[in-house]
PDB file of N, CA and C in Angstrom:
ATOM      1  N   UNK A   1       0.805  -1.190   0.000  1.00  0.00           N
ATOM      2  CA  UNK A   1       0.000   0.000   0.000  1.00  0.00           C
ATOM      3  C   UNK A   1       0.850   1.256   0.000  1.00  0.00           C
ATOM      4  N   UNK A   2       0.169   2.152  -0.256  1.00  0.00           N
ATOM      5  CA  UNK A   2       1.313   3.772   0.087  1.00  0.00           C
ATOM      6  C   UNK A   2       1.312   4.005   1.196  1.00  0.00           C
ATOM      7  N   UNK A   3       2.135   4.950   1.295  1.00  0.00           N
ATOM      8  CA  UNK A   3       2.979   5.492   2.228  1.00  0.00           C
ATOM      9  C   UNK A   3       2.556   6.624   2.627  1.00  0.00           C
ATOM     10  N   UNK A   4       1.975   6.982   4.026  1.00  0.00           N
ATOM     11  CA  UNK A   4       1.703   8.612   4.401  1.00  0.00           C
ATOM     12  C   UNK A   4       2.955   9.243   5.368  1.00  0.00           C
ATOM     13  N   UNK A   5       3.088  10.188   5.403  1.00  0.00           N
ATOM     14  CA  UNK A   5       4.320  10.150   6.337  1.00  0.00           C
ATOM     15  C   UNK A   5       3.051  10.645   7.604  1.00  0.00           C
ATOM     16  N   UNK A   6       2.524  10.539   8.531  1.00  0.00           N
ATOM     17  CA  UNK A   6       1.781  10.562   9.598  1.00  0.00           C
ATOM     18  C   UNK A   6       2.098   9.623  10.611  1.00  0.00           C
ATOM     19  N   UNK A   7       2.212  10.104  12.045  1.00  0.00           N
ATOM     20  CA  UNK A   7       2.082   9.240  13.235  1.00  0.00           C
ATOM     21  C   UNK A   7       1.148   9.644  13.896  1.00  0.00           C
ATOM     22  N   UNK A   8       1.215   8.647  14.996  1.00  0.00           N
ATOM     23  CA  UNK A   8       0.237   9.143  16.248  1.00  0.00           C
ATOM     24  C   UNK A   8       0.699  10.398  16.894  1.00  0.00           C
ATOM     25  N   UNK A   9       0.288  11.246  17.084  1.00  0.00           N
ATOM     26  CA  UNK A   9       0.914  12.711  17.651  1.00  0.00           C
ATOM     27  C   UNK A   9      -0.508  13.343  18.103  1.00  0.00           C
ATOM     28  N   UNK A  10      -0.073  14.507  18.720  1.00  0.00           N
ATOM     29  CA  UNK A  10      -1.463  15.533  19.036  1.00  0.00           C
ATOM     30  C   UNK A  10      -2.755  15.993  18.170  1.00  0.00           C
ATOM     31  N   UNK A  11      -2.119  16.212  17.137  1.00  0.00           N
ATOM     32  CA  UNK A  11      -3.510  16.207  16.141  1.00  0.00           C
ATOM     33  C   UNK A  11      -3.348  14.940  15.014  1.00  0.00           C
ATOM     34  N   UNK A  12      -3.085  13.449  15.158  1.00  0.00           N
ATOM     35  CA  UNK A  12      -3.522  12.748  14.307  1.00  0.00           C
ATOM     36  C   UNK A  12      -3.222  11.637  15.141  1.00  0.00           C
ATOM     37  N   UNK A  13      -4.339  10.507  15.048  1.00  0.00           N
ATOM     38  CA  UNK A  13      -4.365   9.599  15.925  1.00  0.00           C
ATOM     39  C   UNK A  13      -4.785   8.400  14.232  1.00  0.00           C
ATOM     40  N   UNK A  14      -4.266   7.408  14.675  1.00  0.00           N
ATOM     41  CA  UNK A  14      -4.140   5.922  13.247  1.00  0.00           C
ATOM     42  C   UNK A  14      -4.945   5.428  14.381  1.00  0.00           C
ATOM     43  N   UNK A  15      -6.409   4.612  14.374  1.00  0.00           N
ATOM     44  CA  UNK A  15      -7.253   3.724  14.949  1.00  0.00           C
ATOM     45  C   UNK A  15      -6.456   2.684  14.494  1.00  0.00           C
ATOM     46  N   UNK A  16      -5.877   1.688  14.636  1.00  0.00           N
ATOM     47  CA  UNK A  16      -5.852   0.267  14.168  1.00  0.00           C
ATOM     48  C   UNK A  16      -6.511  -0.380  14.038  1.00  0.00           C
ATOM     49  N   UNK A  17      -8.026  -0.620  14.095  1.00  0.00           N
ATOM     50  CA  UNK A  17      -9.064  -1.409  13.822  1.00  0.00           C
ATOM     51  C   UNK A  17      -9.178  -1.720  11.976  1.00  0.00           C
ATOM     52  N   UNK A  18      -9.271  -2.405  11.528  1.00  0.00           N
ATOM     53  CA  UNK A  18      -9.530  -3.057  10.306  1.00  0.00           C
ATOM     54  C   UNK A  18     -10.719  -3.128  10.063  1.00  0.00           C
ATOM     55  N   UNK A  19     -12.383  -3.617  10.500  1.00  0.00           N
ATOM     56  CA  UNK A  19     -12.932  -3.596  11.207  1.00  0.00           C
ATOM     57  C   UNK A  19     -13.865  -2.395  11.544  1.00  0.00           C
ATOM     58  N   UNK A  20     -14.593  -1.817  11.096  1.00  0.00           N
ATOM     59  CA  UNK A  20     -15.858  -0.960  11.057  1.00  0.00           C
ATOM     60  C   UNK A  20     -16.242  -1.771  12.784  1.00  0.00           C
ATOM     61  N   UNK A  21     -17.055  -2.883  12.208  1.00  0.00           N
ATOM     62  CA  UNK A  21     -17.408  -3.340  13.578  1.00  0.00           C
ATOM     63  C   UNK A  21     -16.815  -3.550  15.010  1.00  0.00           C
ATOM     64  N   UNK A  22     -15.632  -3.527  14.994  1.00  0.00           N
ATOM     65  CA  UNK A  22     -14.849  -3.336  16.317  1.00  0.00           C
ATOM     66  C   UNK A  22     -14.182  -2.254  16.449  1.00  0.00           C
ATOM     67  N   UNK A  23     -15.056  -0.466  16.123  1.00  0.00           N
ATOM     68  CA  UNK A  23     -14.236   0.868  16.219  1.00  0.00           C
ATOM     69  C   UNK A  23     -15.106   1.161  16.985  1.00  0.00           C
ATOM     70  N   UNK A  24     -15.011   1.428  18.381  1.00  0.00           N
ATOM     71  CA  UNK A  24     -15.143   1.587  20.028  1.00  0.00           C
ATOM     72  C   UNK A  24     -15.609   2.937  20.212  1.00  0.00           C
ATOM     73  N   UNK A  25     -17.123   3.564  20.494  1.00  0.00           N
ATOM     74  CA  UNK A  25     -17.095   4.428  20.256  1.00  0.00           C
ATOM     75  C   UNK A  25     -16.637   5.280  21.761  1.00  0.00           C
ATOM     76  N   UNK A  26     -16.344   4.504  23.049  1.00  0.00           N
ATOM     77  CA  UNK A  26     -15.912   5.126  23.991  1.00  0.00           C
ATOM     78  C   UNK A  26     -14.256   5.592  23.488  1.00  0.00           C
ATOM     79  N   UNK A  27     -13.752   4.910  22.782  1.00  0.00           N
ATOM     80  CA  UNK A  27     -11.846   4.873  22.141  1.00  0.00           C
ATOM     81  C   UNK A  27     -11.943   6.056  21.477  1.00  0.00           C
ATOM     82  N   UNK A  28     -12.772   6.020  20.760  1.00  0.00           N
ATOM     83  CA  UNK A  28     -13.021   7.461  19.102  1.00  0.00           C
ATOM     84  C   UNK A  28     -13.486   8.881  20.476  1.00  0.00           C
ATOM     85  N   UNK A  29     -14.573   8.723  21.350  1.00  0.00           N
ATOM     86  CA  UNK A  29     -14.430  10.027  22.232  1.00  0.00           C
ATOM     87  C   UNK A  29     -13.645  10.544  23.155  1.00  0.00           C
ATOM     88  N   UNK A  30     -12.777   9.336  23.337  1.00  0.00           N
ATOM     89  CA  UNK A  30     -11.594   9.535  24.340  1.00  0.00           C
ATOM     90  C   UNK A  30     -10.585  10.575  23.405  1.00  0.00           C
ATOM     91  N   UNK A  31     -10.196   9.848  22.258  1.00  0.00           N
ATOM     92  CA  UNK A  31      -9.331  10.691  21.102  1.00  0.00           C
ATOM     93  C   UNK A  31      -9.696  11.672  20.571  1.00  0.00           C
ATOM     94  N   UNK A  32     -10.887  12.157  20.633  1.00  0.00           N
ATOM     95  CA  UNK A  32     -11.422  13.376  19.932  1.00  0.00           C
ATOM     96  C   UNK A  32     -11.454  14.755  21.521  1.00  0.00           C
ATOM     97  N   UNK A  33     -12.104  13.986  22.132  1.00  0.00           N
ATOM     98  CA  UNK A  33     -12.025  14.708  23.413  1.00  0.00           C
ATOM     99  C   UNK A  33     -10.739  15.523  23.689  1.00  0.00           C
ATOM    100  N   UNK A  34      -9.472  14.631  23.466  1.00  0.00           N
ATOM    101  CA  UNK A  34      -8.093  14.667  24.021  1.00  0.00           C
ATOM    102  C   UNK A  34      -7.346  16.208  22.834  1.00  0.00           C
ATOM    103  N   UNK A  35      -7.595  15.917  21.815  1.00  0.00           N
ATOM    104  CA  UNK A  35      -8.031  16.952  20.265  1.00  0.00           C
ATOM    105  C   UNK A  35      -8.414  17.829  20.786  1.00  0.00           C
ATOM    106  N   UNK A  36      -9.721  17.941  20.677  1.00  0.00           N
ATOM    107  CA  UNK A  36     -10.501  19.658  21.690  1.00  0.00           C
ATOM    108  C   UNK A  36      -9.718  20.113  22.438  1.00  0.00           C
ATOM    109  N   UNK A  37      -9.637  19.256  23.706  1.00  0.00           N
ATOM    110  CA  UNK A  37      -8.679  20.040  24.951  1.00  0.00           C
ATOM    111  C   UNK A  37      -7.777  20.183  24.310  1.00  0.00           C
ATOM    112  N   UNK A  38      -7.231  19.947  23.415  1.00  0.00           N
ATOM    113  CA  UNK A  38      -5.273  20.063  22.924  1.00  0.00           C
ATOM    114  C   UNK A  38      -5.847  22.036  22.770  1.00  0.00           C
ATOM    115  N   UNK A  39      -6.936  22.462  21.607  1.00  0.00           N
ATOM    116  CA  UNK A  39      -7.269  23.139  21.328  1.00  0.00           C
ATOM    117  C   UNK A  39      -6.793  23.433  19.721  1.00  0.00           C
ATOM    118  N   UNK A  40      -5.876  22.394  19.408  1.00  0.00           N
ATOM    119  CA  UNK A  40      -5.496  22.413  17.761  1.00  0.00           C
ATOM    120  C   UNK A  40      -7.010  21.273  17.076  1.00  0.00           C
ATOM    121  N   UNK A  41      -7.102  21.018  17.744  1.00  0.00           N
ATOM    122  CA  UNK A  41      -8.124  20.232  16.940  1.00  0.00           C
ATOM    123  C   UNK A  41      -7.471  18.704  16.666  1.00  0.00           C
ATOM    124  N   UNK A  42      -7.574  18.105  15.561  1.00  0.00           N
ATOM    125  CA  UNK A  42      -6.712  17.067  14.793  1.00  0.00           C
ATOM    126  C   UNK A  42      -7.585  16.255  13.960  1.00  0.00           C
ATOM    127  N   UNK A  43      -7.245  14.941  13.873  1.00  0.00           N
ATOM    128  CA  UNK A  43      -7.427  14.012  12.601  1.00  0.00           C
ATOM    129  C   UNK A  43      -7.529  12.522  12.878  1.00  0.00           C
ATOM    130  N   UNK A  44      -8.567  12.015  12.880  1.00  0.00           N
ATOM    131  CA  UNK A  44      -8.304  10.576  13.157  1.00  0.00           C
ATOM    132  C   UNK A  44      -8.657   9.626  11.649  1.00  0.00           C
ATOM    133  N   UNK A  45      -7.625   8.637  11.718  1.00  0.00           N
ATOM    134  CA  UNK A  45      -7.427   8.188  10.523  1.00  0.00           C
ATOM    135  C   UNK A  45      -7.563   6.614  10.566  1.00  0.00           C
ATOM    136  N   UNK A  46      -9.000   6.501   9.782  1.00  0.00           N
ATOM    137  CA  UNK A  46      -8.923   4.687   9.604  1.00  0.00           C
ATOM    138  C   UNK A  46      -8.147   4.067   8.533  1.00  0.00           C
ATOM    139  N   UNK A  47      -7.888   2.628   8.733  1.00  0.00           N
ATOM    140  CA  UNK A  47      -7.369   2.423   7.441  1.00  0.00           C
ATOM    141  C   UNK A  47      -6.099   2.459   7.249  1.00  0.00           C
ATOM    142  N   UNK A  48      -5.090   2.956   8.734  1.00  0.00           N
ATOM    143  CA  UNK A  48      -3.560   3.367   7.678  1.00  0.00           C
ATOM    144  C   UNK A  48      -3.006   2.762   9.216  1.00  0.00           C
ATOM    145  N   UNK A  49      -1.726   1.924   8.677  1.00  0.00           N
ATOM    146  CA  UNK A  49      -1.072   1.395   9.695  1.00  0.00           C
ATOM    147  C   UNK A  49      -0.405   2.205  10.573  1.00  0.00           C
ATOM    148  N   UNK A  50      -0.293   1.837  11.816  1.00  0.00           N
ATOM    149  CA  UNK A  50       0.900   2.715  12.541  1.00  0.00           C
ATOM    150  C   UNK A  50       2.099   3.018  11.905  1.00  0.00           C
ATOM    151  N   UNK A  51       2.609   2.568  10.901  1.00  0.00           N
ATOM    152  CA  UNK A  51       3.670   2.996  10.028  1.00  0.00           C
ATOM    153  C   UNK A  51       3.196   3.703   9.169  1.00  0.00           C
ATOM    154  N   UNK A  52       1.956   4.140   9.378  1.00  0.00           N
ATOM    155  CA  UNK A  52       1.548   4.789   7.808  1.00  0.00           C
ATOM    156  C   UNK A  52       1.475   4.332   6.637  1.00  0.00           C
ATOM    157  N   UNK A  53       1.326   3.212   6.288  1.00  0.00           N
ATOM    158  CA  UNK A  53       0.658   2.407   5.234  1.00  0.00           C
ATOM    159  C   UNK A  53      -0.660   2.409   5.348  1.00  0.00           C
ATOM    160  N   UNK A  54      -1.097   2.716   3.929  1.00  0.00           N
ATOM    161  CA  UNK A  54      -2.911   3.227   3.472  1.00  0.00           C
ATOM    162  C   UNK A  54      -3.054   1.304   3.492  1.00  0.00           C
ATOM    163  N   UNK A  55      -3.956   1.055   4.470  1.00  0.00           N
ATOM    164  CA  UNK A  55      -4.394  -0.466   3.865  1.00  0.00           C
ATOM    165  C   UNK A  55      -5.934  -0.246   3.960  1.00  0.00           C
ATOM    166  N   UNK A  56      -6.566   0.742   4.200  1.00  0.00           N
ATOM    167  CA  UNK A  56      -7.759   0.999   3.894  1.00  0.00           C
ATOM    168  C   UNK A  56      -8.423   0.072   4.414  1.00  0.00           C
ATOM    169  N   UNK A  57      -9.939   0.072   4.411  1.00  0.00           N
ATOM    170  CA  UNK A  57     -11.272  -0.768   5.124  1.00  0.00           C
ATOM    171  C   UNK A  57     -12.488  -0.823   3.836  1.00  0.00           C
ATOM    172  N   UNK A  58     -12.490  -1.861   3.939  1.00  0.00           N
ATOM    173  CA  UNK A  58     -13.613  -2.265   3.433  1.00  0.00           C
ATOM    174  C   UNK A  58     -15.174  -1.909   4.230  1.00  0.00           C
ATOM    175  N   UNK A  59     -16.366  -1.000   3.305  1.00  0.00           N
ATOM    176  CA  UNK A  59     -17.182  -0.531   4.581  1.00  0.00           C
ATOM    177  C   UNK A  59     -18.312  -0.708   3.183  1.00  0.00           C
ATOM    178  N   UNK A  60     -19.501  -1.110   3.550  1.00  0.00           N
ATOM    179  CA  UNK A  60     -20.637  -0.965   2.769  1.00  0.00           C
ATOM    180  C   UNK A  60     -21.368  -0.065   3.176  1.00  0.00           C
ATOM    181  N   UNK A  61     -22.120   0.657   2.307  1.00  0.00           N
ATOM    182  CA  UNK A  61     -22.993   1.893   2.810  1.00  0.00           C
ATOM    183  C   UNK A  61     -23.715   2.291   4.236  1.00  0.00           C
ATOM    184  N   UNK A  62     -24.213   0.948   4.280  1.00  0.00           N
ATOM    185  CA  UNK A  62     -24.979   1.135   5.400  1.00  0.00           C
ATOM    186  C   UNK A  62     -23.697   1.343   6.779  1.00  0.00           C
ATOM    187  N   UNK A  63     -22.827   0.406   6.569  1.00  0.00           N
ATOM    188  CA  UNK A  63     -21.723   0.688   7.531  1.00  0.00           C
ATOM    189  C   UNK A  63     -21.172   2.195   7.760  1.00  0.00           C
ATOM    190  N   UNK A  64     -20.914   3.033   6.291  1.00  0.00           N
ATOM    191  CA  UNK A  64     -20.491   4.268   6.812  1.00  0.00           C
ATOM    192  C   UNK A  64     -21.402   5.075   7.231  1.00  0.00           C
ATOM    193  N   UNK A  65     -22.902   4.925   6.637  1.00  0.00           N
ATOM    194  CA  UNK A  65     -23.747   5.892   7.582  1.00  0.00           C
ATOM    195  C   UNK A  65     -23.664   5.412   9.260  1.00  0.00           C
ATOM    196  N   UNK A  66     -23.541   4.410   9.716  1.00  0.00           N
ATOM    197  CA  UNK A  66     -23.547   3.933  10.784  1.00  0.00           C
ATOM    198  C   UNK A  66     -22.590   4.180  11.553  1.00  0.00           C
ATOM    199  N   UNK A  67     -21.269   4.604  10.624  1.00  0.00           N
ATOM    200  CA  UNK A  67     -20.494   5.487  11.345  1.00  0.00           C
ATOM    201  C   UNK A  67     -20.402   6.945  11.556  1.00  0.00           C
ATOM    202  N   UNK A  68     -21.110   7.549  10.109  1.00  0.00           N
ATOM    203  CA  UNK A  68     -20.813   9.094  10.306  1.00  0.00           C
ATOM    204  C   UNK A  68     -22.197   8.943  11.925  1.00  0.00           C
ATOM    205  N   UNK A  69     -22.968   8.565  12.132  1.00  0.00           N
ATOM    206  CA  UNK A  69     -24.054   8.463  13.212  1.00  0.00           C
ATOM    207  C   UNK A  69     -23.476   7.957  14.026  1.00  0.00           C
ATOM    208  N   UNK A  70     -22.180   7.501  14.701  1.00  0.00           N
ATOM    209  CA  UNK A  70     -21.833   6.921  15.684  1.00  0.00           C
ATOM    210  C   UNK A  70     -20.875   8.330  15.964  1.00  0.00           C
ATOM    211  N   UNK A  71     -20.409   9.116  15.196  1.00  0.00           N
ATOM    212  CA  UNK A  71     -19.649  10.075  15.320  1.00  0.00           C
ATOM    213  C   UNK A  71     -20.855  11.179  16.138  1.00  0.00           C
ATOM    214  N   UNK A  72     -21.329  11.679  15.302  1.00  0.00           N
ATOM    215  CA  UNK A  72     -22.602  12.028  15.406  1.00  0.00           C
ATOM    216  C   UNK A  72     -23.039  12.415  16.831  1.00  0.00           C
ATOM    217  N   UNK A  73     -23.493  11.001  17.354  1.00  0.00           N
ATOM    218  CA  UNK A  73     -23.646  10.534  18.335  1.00  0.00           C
ATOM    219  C   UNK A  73     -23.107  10.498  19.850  1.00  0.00           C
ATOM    220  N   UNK A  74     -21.460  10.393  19.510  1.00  0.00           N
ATOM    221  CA  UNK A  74     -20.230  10.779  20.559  1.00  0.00           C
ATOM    222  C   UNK A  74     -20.089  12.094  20.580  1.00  0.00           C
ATOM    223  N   UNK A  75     -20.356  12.992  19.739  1.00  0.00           N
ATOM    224  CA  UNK A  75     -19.958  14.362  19.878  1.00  0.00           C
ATOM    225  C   UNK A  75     -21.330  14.978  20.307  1.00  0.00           C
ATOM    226  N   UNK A  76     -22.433  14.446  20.568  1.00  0.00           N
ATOM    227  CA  UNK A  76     -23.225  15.475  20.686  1.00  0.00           C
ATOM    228  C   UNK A  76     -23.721  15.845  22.226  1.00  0.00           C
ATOM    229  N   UNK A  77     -23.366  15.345  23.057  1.00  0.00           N
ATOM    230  CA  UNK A  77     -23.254  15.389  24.470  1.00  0.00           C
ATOM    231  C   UNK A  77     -21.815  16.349  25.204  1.00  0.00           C
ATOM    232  N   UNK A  78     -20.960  16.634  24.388  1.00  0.00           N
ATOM    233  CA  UNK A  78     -20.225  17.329  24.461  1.00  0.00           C
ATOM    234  C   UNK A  78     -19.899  18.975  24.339  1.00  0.00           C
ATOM    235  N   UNK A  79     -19.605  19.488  25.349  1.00  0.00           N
ATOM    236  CA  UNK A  79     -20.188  20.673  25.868  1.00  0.00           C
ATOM    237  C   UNK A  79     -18.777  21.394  26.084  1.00  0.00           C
ATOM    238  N   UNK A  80     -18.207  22.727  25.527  1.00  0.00           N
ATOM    239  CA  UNK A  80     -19.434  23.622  24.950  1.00  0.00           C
ATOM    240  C   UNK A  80     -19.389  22.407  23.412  1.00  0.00           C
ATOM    241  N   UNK A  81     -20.296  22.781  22.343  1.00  0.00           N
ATOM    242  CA  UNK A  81     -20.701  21.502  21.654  1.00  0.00           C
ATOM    243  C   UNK A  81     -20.182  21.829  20.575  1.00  0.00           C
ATOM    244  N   UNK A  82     -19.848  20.824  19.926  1.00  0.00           N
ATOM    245  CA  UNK A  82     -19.078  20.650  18.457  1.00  0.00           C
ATOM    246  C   UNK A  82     -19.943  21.286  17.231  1.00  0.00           C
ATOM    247  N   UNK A  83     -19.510  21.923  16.855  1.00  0.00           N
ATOM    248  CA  UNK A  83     -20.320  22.381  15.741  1.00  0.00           C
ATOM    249  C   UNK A  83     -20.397  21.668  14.599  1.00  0.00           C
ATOM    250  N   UNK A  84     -21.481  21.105  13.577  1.00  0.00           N
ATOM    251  CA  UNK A  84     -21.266  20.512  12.514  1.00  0.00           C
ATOM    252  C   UNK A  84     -20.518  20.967  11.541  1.00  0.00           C
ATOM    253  N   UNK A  85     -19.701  22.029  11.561  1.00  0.00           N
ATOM    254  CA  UNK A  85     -19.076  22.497  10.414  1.00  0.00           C
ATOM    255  C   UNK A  85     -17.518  22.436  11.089  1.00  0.00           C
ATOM    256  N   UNK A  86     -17.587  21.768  12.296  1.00  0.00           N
ATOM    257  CA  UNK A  86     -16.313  21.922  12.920  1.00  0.00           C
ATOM    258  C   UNK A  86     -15.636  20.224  12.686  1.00  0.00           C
ATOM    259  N   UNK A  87     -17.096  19.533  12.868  1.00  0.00           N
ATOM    260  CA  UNK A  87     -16.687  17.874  12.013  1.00  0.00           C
ATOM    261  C   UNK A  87     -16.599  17.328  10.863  1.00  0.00           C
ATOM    262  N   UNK A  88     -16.099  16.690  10.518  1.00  0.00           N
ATOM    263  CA  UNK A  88     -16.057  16.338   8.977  1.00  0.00           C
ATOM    264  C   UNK A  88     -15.590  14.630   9.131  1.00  0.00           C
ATOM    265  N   UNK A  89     -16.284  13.945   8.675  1.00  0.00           N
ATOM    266  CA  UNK A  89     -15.889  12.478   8.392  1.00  0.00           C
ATOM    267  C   UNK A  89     -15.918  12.624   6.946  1.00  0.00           C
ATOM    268  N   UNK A  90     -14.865  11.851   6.083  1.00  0.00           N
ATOM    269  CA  UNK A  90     -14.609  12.399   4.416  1.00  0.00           C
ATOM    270  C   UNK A  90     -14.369  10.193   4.874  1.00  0.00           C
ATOM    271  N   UNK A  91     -14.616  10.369   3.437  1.00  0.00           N
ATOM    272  CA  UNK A  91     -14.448   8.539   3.181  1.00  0.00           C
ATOM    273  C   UNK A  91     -13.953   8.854   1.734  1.00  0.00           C
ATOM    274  N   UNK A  92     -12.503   8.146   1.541  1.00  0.00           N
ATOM    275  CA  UNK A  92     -11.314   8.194   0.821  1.00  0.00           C
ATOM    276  C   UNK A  92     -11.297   7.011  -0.278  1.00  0.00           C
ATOM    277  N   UNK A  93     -11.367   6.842  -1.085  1.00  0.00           N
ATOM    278  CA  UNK A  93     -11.461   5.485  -1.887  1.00  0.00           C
ATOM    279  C   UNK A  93     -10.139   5.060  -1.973  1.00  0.00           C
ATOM    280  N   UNK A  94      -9.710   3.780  -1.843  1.00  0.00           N
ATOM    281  CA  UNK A  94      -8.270   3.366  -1.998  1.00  0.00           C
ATOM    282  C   UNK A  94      -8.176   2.243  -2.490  1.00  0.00           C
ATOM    283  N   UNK A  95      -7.621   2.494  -3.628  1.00  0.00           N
ATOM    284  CA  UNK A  95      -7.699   1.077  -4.951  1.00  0.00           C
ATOM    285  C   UNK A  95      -5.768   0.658  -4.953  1.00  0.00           C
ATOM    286  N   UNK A  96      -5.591  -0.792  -4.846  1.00  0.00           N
ATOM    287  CA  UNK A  96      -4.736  -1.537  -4.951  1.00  0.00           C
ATOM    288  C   UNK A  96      -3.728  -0.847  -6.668  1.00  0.00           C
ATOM    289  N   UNK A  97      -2.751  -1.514  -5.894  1.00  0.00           N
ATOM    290  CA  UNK A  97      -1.857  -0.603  -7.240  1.00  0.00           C
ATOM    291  C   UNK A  97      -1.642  -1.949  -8.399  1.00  0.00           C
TER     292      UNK A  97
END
């Protein structure tokens, strides 16, 4: 797969989950939470190894609405509150070379 140059750091966190179905939504508010307080904001990234290799996820429709709504969902109890123009979930297509 390619190569991103990205690590885990203050504004970009690599989930390692492969796996739609095992991405934790207490793990995803812990990391987003940790973002806010930083006050830079940041980036969480499925799909790409801790080395930064794109190996991407396989997700069927219904799966990513089920995630942008799990996002959704974690941020909206959060106070003062996230603005929708302040979130963005983008889904990346990544085709084998």
């Amino acid at each position: 797969g390619h190569h991103i140059n990205i690590t885990n750091d203050a504004t970009h966190h690599l989930l390692q989950e492969r796996r739609v179905a095992n991405i934790r939504s207490a793990t995803l508010l812990k990391v987003v939470l940790g973002m806010l307080n930083s006050g830079r904001g940041g980036r969480v990234l499925l799909g790409v190894s801790e080395e930064g290799v794109v190996e991407g996820m396989r997700m069927t429709l219904h799966q990513r609405d089920t995630l942008m709504l799990g996002v959704s969902r974690c941020l909206k109890d959060i106070r003062p509150s996230v603005l929708p123009c302040d979130q963005l979930v983008r889904f990346i297509r990544v085709e084998s070379e």
